[in-house]
PDB file of N, CA and C in Angstrom:
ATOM      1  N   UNK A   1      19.479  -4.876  -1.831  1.00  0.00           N
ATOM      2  CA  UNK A   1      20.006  -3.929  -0.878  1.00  0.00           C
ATOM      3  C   UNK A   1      21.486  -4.245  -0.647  1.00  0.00           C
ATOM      4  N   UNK A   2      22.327  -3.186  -1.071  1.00  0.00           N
ATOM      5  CA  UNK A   2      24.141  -3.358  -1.034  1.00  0.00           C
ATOM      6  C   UNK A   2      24.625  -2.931   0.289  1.00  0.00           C
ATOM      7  N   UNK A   3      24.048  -2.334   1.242  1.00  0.00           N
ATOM      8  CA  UNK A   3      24.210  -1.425   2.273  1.00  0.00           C
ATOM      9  C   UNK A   3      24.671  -2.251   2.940  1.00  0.00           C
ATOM     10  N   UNK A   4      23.872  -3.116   3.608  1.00  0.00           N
ATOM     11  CA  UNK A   4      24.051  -4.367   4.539  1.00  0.00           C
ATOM     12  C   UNK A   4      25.577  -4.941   4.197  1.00  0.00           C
ATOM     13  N   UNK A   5      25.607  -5.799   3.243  1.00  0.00           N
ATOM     14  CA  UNK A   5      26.677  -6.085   2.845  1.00  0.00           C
ATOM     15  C   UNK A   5      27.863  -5.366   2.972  1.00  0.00           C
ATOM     16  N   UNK A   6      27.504  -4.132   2.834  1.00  0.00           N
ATOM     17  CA  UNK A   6      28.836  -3.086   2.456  1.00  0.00           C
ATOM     18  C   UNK A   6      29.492  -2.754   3.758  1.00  0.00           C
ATOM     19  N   UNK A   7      28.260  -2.970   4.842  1.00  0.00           N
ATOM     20  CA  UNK A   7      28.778  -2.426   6.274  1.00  0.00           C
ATOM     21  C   UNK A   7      29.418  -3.404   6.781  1.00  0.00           C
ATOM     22  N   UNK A   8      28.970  -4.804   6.487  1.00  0.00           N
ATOM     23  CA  UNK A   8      29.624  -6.327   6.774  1.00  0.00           C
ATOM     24  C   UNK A   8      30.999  -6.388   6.561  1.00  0.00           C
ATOM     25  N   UNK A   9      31.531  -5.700   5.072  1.00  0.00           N
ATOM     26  CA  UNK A   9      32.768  -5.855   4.799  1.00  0.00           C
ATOM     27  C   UNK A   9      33.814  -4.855   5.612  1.00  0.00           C
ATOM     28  N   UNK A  10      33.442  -3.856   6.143  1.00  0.00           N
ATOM     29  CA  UNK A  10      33.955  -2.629   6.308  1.00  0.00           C
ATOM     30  C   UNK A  10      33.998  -3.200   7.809  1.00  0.00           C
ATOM     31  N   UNK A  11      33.049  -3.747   8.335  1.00  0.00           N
ATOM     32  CA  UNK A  11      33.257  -4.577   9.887  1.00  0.00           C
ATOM     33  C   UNK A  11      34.716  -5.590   9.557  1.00  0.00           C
ATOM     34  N   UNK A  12      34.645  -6.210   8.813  1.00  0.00           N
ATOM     35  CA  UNK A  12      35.544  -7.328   8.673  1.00  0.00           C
ATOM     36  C   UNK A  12      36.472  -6.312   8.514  1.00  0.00           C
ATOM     37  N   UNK A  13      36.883  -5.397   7.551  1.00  0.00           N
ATOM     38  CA  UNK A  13      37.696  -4.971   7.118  1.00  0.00           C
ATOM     39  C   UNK A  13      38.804  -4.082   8.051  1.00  0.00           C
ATOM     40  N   UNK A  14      37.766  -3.450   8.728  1.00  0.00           N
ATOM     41  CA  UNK A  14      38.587  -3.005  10.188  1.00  0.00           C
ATOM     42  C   UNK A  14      39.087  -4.115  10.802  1.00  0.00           C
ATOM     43  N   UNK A  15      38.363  -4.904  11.061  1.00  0.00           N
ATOM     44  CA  UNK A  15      38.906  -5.880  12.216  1.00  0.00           C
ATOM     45  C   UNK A  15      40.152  -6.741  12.212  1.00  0.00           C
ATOM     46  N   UNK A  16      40.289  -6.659  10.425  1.00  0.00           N
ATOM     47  CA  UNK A  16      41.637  -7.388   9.622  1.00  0.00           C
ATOM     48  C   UNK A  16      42.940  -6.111   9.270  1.00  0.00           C
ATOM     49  N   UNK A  17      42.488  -5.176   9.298  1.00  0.00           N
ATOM     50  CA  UNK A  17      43.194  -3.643   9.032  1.00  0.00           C
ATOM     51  C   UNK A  17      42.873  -2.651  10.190  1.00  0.00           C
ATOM     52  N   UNK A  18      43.150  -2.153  10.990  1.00  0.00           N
ATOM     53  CA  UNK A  18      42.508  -1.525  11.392  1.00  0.00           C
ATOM     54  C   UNK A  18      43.153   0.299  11.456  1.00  0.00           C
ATOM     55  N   UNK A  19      44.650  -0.191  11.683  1.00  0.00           N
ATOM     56  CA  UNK A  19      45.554   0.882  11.256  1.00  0.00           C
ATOM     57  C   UNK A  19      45.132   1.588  10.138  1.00  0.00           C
ATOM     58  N   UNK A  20      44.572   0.600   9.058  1.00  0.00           N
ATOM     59  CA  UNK A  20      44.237   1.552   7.618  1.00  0.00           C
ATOM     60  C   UNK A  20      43.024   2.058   7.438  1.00  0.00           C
ATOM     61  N   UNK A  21      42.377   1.239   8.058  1.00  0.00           N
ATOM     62  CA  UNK A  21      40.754   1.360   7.936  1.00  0.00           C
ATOM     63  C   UNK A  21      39.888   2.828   8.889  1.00  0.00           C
ATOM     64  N   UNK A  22      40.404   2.232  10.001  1.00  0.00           N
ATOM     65  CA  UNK A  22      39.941   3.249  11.431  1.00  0.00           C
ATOM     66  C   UNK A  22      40.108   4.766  11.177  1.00  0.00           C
ATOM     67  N   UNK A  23      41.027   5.110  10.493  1.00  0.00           N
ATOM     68  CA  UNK A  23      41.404   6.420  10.018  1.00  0.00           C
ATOM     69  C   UNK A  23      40.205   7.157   9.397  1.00  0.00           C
ATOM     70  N   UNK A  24      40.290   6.240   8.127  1.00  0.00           N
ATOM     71  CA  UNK A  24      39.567   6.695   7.102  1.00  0.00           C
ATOM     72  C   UNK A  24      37.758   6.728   7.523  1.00  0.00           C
ATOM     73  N   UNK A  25      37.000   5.620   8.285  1.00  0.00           N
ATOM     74  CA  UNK A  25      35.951   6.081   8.913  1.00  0.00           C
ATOM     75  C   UNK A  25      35.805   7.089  10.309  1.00  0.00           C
ATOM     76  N   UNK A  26      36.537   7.411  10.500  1.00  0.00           N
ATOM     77  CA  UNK A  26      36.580   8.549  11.756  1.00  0.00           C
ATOM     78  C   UNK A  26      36.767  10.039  10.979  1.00  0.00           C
ATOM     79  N   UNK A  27      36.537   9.952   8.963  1.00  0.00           N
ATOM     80  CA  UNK A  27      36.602  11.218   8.800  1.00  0.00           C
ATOM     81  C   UNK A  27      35.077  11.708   8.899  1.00  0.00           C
ATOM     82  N   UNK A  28      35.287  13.131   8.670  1.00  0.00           N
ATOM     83  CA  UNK A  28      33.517  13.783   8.669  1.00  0.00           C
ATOM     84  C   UNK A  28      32.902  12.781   7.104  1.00  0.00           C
ATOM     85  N   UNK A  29      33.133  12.981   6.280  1.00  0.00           N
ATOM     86  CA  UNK A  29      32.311  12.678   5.171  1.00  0.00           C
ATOM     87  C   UNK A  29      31.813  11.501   5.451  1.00  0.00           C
ATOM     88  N   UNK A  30      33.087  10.447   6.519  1.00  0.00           N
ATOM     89  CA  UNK A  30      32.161   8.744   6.467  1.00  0.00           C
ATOM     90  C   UNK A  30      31.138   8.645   7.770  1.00  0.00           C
ATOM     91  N   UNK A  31      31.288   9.500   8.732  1.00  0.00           N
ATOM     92  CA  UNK A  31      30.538   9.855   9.301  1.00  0.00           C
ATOM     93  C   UNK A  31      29.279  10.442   9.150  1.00  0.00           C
ATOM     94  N   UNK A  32      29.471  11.278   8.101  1.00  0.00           N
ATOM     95  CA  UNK A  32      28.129  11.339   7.615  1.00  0.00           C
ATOM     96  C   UNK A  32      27.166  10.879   6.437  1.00  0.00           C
ATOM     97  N   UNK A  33      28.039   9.450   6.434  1.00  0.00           N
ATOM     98  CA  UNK A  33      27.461   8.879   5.428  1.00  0.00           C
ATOM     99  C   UNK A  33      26.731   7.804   6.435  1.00  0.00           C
ATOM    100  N   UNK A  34      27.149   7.624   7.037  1.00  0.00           N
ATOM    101  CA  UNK A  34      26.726   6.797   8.486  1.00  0.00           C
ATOM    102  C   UNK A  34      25.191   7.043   8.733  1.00  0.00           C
ATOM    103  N   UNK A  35      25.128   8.635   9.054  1.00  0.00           N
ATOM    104  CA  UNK A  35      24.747   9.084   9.661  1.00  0.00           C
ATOM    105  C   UNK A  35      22.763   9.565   8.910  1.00  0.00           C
ATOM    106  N   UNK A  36      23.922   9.474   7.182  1.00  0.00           N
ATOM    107  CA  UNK A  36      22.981   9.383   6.099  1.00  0.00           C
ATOM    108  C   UNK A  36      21.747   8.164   5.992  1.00  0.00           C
ATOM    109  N   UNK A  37      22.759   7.379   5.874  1.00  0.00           N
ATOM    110  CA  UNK A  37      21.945   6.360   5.864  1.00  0.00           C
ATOM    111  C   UNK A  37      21.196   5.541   6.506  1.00  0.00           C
ATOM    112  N   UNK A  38      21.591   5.665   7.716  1.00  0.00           N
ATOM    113  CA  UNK A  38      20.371   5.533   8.999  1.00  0.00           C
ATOM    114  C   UNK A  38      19.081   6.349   8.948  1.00  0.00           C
ATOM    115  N   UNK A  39      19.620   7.568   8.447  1.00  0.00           N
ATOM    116  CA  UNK A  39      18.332   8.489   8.395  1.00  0.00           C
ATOM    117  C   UNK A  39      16.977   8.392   7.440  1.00  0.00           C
ATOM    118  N   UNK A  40      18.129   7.824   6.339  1.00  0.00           N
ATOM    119  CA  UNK A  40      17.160   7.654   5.244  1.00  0.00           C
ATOM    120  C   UNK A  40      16.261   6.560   5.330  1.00  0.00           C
ATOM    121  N   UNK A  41      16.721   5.261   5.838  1.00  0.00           N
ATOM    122  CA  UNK A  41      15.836   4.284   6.602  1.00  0.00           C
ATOM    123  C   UNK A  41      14.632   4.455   7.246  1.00  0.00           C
ATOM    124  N   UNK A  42      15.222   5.405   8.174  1.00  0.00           N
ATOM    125  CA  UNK A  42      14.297   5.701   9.546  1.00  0.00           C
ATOM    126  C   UNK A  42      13.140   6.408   8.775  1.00  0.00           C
ATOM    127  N   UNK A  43      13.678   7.341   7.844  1.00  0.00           N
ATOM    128  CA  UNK A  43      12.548   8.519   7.140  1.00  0.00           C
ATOM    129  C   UNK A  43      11.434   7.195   6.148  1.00  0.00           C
ATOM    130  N   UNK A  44      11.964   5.941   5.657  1.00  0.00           N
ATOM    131  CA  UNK A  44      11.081   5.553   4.689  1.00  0.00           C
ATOM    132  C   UNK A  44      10.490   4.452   5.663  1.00  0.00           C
ATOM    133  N   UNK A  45      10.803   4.414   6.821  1.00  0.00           N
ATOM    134  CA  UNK A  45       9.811   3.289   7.811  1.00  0.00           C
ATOM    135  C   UNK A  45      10.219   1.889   7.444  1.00  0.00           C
ATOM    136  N   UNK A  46      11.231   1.413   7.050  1.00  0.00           N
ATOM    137  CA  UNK A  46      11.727   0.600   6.605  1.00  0.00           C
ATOM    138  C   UNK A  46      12.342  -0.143   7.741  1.00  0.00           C
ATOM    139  N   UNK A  47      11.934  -0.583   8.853  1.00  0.00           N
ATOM    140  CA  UNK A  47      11.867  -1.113   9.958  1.00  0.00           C
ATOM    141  C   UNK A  47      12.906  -2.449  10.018  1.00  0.00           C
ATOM    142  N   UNK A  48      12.190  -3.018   8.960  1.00  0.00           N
ATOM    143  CA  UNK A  48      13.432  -4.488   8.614  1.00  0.00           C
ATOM    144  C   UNK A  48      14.560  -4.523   8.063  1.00  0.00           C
ATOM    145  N   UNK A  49      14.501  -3.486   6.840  1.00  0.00           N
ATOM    146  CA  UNK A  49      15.852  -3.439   6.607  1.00  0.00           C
ATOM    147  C   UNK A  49      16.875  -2.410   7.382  1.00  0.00           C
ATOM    148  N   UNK A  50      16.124  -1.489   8.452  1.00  0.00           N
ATOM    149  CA  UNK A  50      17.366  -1.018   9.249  1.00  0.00           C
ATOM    150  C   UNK A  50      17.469  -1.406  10.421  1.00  0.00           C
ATOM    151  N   UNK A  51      17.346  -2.944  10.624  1.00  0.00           N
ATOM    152  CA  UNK A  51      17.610  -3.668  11.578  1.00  0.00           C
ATOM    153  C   UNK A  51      18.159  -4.803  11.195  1.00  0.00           C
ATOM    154  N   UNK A  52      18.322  -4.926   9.724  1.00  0.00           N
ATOM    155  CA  UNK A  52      19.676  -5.730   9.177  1.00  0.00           C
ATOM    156  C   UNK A  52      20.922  -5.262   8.829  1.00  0.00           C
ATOM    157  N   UNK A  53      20.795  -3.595   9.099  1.00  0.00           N
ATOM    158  CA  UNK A  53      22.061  -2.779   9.191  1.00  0.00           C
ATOM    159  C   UNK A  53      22.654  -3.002  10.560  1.00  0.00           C
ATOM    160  N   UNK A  54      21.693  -2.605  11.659  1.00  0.00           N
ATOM    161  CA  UNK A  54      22.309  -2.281  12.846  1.00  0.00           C
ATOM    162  C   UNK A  54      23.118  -3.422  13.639  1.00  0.00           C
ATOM    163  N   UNK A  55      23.508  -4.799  12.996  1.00  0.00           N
ATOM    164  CA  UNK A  55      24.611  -5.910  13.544  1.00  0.00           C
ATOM    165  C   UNK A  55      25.419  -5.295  12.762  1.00  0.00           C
ATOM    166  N   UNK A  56      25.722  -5.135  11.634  1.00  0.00           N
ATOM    167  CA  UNK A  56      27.189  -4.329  11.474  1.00  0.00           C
ATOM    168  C   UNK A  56      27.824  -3.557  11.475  1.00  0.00           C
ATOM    169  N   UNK A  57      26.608  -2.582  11.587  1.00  0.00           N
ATOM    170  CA  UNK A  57      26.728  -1.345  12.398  1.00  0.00           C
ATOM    171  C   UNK A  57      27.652  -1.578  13.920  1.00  0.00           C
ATOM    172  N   UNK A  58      26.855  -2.506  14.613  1.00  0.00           N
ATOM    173  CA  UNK A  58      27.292  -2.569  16.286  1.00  0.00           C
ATOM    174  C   UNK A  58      28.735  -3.103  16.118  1.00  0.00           C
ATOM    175  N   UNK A  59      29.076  -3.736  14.603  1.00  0.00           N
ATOM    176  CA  UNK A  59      30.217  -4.690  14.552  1.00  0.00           C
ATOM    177  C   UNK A  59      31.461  -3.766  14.577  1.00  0.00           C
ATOM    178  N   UNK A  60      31.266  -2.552  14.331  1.00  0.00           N
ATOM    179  CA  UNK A  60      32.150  -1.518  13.758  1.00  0.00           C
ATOM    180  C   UNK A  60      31.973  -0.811  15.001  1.00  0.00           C
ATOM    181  N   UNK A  61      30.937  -0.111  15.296  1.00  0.00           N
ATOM    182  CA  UNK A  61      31.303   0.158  16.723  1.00  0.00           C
ATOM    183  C   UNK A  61      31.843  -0.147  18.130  1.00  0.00           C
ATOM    184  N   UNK A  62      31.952  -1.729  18.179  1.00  0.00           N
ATOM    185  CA  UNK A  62      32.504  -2.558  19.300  1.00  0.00           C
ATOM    186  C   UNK A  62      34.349  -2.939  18.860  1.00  0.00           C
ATOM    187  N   UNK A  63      34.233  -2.741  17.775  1.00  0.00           N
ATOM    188  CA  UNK A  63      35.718  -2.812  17.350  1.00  0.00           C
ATOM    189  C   UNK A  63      36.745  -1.186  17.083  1.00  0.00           C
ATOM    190  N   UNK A  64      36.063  -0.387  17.303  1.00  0.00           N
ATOM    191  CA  UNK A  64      36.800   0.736  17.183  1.00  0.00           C
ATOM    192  C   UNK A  64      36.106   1.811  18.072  1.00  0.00           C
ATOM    193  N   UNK A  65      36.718   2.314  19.766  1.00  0.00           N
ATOM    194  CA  UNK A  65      36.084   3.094  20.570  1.00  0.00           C
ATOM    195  C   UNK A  65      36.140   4.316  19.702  1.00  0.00           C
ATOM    196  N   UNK A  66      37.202   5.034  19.041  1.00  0.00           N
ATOM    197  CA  UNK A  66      37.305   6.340  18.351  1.00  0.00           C
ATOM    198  C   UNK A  66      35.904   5.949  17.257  1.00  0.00           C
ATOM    199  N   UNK A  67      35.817   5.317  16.224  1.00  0.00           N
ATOM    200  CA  UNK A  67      34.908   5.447  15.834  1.00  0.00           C
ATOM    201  C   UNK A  67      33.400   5.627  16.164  1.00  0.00           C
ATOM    202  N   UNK A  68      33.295   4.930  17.079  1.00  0.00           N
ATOM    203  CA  UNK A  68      32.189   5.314  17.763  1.00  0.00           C
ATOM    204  C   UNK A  68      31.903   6.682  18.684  1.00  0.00           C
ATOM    205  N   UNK A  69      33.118   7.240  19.259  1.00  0.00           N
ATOM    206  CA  UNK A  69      32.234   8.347  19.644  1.00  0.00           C
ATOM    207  C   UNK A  69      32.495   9.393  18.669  1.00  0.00           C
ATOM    208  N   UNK A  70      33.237   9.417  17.781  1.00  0.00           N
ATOM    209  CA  UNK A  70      33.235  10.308  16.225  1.00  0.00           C
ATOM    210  C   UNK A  70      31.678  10.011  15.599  1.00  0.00           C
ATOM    211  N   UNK A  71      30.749   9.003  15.725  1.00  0.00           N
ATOM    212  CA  UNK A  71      29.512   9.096  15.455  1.00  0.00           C
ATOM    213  C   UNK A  71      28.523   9.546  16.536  1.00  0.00           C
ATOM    214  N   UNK A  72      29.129   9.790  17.413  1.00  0.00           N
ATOM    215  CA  UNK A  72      28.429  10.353  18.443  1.00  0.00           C
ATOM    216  C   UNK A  72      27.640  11.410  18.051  1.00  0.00           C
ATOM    217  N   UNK A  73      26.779  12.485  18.650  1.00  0.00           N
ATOM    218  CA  UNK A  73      26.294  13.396  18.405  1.00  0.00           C
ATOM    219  C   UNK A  73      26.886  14.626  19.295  1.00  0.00           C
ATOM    220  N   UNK A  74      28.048  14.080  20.069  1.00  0.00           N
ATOM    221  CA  UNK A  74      28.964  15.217  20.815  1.00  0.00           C
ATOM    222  C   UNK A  74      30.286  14.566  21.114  1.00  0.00           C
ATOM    223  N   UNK A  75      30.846  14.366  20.036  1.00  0.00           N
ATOM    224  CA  UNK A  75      32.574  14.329  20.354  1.00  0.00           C
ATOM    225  C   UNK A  75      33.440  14.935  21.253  1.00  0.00           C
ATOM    226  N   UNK A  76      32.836  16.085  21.857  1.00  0.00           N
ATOM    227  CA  UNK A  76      33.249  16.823  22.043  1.00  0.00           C
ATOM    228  C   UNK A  76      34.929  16.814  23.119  1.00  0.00           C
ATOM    229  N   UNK A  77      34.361  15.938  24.200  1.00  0.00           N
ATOM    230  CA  UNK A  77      35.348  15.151  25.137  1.00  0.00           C
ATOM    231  C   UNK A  77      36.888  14.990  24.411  1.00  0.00           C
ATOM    232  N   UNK A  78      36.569  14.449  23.148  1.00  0.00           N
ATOM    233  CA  UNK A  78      38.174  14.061  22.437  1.00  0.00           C
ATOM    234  C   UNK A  78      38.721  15.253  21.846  1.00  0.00           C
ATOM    235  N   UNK A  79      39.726  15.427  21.796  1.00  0.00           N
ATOM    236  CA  UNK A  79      41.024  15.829  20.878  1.00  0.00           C
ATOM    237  C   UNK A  79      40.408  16.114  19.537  1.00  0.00           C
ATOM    238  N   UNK A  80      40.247  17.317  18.723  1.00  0.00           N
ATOM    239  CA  UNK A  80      39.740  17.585  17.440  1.00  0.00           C
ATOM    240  C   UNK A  80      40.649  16.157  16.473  1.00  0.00           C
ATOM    241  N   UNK A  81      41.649  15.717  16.587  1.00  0.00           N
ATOM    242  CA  UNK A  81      42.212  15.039  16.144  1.00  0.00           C
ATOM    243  C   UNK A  81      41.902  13.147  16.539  1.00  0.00           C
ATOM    244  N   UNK A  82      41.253  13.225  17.215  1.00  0.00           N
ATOM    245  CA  UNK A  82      40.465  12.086  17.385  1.00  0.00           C
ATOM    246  C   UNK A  82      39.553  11.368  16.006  1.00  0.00           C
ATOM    247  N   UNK A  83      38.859  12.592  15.985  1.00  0.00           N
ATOM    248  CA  UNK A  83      37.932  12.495  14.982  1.00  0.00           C
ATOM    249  C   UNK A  83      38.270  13.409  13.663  1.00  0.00           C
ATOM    250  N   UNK A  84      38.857  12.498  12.901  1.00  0.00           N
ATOM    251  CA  UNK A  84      39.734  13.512  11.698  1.00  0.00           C
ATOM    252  C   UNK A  84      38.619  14.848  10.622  1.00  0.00           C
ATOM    253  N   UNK A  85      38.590  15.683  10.359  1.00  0.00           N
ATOM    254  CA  UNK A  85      37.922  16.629  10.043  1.00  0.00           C
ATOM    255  C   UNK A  85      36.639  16.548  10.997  1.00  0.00           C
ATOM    256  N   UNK A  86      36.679  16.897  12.420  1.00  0.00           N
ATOM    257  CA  UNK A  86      35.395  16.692  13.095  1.00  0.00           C
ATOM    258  C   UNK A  86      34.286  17.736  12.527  1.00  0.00           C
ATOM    259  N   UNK A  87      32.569  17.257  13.026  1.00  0.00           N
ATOM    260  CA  UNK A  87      31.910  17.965  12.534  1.00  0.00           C
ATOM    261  C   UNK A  87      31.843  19.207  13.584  1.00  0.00           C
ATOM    262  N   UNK A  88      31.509  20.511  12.793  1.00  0.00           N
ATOM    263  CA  UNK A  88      30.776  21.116  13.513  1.00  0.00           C
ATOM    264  C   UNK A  88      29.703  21.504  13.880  1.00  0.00           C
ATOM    265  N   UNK A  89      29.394  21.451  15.245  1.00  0.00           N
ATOM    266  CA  UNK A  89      28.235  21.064  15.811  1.00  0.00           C
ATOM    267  C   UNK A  89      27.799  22.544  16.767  1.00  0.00           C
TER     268      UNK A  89
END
């Protein structure tokens, strides 16, 4: 499983970049890749491994407030420009 890992680096990676990084996950597509892959978890009952996502998950959300409510399920509060190509909802 690469997922875990991948979210680990992307935690670090903001936290060492964030000017470069923060951008690029606050667009729609990484958002809904986010958003993807939680789902797909949840849909195969895979209990353990999407609870070895959700620490780097939280790692990325505690380090970037815009990112987190761009995964929100109602952005709505911010600036369309908050959340770069926001979804529509």
């Amino acid at each position: 499983m690469w997922q875990g890992p991948a979210l680990d680096a992307l935690a670090a990676w903001l936290g060492e970049d964030p000017g470069r990084i923060e951008p690029r996950l606050r667009q729609q597509d990484a958002v809904q890749r986010f958003v993807a892959l939680f789902a797909s978890y949840s849909q195969n009952a895979d209990s353990e491994a999407l609870a070895r996502l959700l620490d780097p998950f939280l790692r990325i959300m505690k380090r970037s407030r815009k990112i987190t409510v761009c995964s929100s399920p109602n952005p709505a509060p911010l600036p369309n420009s908050i959340c770069l190509g926001a979804l529509q909802r």
